[in-house]
Structure formats: structure tokens, C-alpha cells
N, C-alpha and C. Protein backbone atom coordinates (compact mmCIF):
# COMPACT_ATOMS: atom_id res chain seq x y z
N UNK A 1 52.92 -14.35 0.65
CA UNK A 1 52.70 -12.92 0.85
C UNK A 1 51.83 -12.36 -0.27
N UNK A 2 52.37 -12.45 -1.75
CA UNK A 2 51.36 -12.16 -2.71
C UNK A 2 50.33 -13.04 -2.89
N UNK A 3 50.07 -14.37 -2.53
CA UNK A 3 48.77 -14.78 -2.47
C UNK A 3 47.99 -13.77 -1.47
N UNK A 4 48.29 -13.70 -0.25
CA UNK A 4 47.16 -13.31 0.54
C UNK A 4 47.08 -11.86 0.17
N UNK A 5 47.46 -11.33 -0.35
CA UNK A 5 46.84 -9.76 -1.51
C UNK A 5 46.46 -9.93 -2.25
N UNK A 6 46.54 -10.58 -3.06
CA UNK A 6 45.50 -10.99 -4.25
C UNK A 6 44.33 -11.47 -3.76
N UNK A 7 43.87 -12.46 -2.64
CA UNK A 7 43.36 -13.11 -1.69
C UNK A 7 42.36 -12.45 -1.37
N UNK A 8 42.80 -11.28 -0.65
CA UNK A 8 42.35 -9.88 -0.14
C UNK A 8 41.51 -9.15 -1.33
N UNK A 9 42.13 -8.74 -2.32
CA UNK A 9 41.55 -7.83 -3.10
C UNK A 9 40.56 -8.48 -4.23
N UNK A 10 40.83 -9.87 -4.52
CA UNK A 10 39.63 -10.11 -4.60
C UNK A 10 38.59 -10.87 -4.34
N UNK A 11 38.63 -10.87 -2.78
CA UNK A 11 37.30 -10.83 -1.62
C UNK A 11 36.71 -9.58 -1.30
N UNK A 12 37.55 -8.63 -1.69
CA UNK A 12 36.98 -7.06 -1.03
C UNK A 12 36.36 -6.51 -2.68
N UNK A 13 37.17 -6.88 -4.32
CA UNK A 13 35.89 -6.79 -5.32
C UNK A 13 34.45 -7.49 -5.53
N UNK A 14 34.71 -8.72 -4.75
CA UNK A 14 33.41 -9.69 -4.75
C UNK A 14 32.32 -9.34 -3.30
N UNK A 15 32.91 -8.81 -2.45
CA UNK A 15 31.89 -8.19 -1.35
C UNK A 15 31.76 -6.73 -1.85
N UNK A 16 32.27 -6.18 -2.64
CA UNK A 16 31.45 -4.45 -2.86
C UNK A 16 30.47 -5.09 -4.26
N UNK A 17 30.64 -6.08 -5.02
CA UNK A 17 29.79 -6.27 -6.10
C UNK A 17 28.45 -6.92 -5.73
N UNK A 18 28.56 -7.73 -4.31
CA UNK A 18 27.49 -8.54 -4.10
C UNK A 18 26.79 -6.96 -3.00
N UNK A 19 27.56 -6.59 -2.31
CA UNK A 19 27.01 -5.50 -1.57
C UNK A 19 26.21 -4.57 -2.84
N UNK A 20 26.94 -4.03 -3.27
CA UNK A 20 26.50 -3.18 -4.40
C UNK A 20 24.58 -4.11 -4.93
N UNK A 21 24.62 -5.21 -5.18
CA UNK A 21 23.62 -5.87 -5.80
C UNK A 21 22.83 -5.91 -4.84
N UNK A 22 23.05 -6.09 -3.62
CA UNK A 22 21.96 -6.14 -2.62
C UNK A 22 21.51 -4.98 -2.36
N UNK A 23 22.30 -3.75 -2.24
CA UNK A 23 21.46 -2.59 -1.73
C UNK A 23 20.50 -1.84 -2.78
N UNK A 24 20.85 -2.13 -4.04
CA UNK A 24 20.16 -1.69 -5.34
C UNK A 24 18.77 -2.67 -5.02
N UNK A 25 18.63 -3.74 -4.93
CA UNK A 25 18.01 -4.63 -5.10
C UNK A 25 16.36 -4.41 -3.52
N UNK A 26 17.45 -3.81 -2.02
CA UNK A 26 16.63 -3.37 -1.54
C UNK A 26 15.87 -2.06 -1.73
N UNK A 27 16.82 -1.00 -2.65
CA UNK A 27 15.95 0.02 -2.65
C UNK A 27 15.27 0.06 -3.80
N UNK A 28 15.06 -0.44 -4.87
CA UNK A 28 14.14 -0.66 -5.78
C UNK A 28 12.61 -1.07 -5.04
N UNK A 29 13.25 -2.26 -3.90
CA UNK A 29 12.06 -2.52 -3.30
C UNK A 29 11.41 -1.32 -2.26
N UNK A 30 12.01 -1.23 -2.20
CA UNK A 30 11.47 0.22 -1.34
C UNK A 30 10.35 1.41 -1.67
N UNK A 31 11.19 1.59 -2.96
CA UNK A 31 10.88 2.70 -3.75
C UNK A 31 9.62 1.49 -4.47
N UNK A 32 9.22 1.02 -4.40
CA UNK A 32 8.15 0.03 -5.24
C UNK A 32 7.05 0.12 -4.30
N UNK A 33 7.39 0.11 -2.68
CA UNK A 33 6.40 -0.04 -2.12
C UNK A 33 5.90 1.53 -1.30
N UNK A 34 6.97 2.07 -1.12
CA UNK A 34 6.69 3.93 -0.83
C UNK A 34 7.43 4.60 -1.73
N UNK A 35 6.24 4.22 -2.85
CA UNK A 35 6.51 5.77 -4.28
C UNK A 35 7.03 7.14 -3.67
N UNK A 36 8.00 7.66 -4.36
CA UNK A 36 8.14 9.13 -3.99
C UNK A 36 7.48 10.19 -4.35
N UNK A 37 6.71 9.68 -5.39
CA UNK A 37 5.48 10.89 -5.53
C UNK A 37 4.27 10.07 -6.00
N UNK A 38 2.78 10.55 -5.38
CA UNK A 38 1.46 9.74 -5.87
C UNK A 38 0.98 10.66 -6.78
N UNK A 39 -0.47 10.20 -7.01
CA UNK A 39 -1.36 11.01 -7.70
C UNK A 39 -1.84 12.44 -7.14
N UNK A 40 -2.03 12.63 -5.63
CA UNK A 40 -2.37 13.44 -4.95
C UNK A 40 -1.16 14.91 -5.27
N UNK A 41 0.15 13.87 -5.42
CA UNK A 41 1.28 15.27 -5.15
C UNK A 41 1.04 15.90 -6.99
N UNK A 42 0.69 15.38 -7.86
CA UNK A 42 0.81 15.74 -8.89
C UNK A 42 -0.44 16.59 -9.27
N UNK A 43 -1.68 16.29 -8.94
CA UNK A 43 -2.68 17.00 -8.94
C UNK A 43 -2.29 18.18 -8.35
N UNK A 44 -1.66 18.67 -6.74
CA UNK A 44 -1.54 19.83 -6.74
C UNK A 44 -0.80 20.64 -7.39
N UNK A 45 0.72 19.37 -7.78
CA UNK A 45 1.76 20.31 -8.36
C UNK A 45 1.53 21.07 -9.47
N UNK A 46 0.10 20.47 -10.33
CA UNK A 46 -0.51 20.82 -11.79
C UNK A 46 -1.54 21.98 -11.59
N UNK A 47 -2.32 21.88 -9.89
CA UNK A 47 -2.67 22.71 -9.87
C UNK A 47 -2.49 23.86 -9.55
N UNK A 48 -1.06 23.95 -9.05
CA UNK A 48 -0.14 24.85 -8.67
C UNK A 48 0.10 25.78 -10.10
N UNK A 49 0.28 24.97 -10.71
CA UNK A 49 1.04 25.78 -12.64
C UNK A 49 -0.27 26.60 -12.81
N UNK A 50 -1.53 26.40 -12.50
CA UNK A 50 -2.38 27.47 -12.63
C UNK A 50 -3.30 26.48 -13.72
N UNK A 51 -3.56 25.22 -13.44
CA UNK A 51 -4.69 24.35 -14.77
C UNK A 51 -4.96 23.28 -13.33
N UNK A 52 -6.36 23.04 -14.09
CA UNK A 52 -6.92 21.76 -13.25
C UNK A 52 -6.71 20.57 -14.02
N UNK A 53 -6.03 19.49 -13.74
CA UNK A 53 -5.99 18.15 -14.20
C UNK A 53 -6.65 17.53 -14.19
N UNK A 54 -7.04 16.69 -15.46
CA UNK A 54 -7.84 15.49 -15.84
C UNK A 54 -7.10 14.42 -15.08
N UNK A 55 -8.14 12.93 -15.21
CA UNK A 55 -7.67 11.76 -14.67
C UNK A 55 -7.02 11.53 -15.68
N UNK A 56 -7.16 11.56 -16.90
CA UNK A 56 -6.57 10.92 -17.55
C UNK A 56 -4.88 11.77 -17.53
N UNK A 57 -4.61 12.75 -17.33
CA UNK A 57 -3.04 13.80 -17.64
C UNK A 57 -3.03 13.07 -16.46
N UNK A 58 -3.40 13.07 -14.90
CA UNK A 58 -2.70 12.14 -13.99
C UNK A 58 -2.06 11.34 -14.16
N UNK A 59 -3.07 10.68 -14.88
CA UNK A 59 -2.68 8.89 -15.27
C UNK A 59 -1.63 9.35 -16.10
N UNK A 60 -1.53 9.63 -17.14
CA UNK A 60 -0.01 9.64 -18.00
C UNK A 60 0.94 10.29 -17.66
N UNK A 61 0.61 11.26 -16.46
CA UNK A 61 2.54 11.18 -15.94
C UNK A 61 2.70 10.49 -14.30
N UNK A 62 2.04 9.52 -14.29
CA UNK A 62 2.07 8.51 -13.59
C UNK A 62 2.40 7.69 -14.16
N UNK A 63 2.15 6.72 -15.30
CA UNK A 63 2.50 5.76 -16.32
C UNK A 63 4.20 6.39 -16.63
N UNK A 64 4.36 7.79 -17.16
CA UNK A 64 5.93 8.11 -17.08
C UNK A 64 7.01 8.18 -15.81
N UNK A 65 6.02 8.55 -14.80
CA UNK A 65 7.11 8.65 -13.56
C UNK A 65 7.40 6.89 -13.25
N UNK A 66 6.11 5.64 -13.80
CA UNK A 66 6.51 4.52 -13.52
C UNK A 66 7.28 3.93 -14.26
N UNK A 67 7.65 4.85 -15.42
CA UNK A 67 8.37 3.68 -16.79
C UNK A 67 9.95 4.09 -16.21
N UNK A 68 10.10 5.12 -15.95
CA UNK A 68 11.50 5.50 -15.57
C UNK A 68 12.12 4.69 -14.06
N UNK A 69 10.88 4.08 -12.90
CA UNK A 69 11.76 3.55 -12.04
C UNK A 69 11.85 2.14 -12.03
């Protein structure tokens, strides 16, 4: 009786840890291949604040939005 609970509980910690690893693992890929924001959304959002952006201010909070994912 206490084997098959112990049995149980840890098959159900080793399937939420391998689950857990796989779904991280697909949405990294995800998010790698459809960025949530490009260059296009940042140019307006900058040109929204009321300044026109250089390539280069693109490029460096592009280089930051990539170091963080």
C-alpha cells in the first residue's frame, strides 16, 4: 500500500520536472524563432516618445531585449 504512494508521487515529481523541462525548452524555441518585438516595433515605439532613431540606438536595445531572452 505505501509502496504504491510513494510509487505514485514520485512518478507524478519526475513527470511535472521532465514536463516542466520540455515546455521551457519549447518556448524558448519559439520565442527564438517569432521574437516578440523587432526592429520595426521599436523604431515606432521611439518614434512615438517624440525622437527619430538611429541604427545604431536600434541596434542597442535590440542587443538588450536579446541579452535578457
Amino acid at each position: 500500500m505505501w509502496g504504491q504512494i510513494l510509487w505514485f508521487i514520485i512518478g507524478l515529481v519526475i513527470g511535472l520536472v521532465v514536463g516542466f523541462i520540455v515546455a521551457r525548452t519549447l518556448m524558448q524555441r519559439y520565442l527564438k524563432k517569432n521574437p516578440p518585438i523587432n526592429e520595426k516595433m521599436i523604431e515606432v515605439m521611439m518614434s512615438s516618445m517624440g525622437r527619430k532613431p538611429s541604427k545604431k540606438q536600434v541596434n542597442q536595445v535590440m542587443q538588450q531585449m536579446n541579452k535578457y531572452m
